[in-house]
N, C-alpha and C. Protein backbone atom coordinates (compact mmCIF):
# COMPACT_ATOMS: atom_id res chain seq x y z
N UNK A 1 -226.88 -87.74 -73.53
CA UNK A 1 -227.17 -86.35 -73.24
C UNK A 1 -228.13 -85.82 -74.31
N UNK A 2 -229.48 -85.03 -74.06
CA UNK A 2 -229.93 -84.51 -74.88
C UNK A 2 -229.89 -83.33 -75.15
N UNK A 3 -229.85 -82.58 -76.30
CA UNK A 3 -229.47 -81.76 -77.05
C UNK A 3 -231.02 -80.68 -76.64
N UNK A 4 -230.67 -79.43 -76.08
CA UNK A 4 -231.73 -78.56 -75.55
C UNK A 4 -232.13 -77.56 -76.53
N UNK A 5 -233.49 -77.55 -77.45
CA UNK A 5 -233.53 -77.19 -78.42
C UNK A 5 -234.19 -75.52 -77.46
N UNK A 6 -233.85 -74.69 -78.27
CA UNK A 6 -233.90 -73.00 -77.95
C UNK A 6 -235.33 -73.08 -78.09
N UNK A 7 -236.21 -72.33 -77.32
CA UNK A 7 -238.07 -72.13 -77.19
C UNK A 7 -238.22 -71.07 -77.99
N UNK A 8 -239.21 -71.19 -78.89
CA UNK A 8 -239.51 -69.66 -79.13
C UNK A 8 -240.56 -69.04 -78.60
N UNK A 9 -240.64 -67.27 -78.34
CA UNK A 9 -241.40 -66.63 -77.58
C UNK A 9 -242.04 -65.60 -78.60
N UNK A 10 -242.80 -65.01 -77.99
CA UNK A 10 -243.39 -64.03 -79.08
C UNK A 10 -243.93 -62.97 -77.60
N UNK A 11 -243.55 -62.05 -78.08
CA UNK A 11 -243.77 -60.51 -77.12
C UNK A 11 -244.44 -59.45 -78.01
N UNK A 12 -245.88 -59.12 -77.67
CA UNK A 12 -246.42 -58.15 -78.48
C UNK A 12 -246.07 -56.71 -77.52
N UNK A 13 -245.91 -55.97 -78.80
CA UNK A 13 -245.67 -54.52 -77.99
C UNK A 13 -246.32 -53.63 -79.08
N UNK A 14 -246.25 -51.89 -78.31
CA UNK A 14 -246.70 -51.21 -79.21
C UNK A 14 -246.35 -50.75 -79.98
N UNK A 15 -246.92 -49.75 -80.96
CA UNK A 15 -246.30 -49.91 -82.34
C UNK A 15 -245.65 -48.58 -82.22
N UNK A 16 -245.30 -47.98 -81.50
CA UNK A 16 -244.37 -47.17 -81.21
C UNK A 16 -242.80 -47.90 -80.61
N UNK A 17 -243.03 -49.07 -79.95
CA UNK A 17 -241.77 -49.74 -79.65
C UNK A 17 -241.69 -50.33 -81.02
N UNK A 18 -241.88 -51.02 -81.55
CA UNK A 18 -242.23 -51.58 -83.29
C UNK A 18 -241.58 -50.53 -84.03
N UNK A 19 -241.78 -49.53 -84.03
CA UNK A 19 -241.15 -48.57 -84.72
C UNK A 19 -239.99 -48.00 -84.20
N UNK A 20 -239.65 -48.43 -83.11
CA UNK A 20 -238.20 -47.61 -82.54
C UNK A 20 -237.16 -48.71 -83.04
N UNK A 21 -237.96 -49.95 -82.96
CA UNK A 21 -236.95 -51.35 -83.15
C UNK A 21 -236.56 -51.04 -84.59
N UNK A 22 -237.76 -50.94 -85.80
CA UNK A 22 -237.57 -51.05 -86.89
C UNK A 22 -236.25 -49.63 -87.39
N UNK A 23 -236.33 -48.32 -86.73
CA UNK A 23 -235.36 -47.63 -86.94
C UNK A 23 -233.92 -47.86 -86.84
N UNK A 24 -234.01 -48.75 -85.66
CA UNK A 24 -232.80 -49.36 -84.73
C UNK A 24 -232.04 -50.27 -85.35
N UNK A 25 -233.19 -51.17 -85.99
CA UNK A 25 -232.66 -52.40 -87.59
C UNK A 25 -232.23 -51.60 -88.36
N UNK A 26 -232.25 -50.70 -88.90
CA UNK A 26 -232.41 -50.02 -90.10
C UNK A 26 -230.76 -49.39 -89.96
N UNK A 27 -230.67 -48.38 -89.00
CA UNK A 27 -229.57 -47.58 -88.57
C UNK A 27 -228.60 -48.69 -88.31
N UNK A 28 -228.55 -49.65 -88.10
CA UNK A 28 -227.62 -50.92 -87.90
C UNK A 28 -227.12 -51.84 -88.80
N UNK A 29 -228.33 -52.16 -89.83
CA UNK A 29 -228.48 -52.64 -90.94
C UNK A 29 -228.44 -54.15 -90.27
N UNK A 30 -229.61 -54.02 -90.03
CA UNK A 30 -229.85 -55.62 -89.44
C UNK A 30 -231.36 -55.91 -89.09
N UNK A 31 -231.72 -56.42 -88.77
CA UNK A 31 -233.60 -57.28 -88.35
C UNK A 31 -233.72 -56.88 -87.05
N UNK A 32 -235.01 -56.72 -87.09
CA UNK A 32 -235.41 -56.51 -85.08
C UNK A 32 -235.19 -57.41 -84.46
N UNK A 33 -234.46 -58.83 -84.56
CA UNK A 33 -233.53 -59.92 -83.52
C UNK A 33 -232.75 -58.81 -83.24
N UNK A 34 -231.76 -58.22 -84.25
CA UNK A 34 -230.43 -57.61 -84.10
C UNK A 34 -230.66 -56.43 -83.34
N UNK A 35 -231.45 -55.98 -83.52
CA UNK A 35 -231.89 -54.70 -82.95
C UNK A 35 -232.04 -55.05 -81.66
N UNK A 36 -232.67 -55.79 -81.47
CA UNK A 36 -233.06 -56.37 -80.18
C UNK A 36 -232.01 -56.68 -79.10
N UNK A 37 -231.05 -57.71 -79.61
CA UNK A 37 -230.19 -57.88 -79.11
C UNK A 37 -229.02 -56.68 -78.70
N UNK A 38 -228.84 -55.72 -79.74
CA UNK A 38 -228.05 -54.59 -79.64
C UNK A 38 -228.82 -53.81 -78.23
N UNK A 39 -229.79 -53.40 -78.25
CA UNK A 39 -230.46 -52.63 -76.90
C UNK A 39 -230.46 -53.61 -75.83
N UNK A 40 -230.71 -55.04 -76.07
CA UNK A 40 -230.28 -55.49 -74.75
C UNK A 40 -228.87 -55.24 -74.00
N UNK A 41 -228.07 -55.53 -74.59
CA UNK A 41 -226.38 -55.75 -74.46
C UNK A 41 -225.92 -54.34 -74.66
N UNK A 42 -226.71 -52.99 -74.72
CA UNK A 42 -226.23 -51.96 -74.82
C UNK A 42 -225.58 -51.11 -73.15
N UNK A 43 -224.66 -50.87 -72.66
CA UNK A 43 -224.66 -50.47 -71.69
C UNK A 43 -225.46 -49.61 -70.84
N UNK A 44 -225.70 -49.31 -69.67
CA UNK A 44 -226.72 -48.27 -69.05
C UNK A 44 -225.95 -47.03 -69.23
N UNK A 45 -226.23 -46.01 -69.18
CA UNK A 45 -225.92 -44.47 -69.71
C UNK A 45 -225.67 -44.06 -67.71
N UNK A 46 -224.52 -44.07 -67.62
CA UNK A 46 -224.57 -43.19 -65.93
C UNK A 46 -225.67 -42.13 -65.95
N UNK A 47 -226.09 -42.10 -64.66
CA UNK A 47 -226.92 -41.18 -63.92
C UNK A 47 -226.42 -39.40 -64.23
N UNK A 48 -226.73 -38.60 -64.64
CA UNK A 48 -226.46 -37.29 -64.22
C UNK A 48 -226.35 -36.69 -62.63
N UNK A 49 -225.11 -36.37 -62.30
CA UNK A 49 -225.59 -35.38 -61.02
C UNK A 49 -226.22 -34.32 -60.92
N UNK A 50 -226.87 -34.33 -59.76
CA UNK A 50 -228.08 -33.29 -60.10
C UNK A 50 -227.42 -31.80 -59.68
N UNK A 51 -227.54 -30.58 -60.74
CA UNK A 51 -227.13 -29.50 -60.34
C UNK A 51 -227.74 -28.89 -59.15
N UNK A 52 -227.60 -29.16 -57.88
CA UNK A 52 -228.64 -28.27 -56.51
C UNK A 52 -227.36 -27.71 -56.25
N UNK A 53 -227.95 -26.19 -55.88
CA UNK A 53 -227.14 -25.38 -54.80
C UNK A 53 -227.27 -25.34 -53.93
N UNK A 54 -226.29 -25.66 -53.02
CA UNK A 54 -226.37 -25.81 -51.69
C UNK A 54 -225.32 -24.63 -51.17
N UNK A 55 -226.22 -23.85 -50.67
CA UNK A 55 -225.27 -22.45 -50.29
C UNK A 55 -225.44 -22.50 -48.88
């Protein structure tokens, strides 16, 4: 059996995402992997219902 070595990728983004990550490390106390991983695996936020009046 051979042993499946992990690929590495590289994703350029802008430096406004760069900077949300680096806050995200920071507030966590961890590296933009961690950061990364934390917003992946973060749950979705439910939808708001929308206030319409229906009279």
């Amino acid at each position: 059996m051979t042993d499946a070595t992990p690929e590495r990728r590289q994703i350029e983004v802008d430096a406004d995402v760069y900077d949300v990550l680096e806050r995200t490390a920071a507030s966590r106390d961890t590296d933009i992997n961690g950061a990364l991983r934390y917003l992946v695996e973060a749950p979705t936020p439910p939808i708001a219902a929308s206030d319409d009046d229906e009279d």
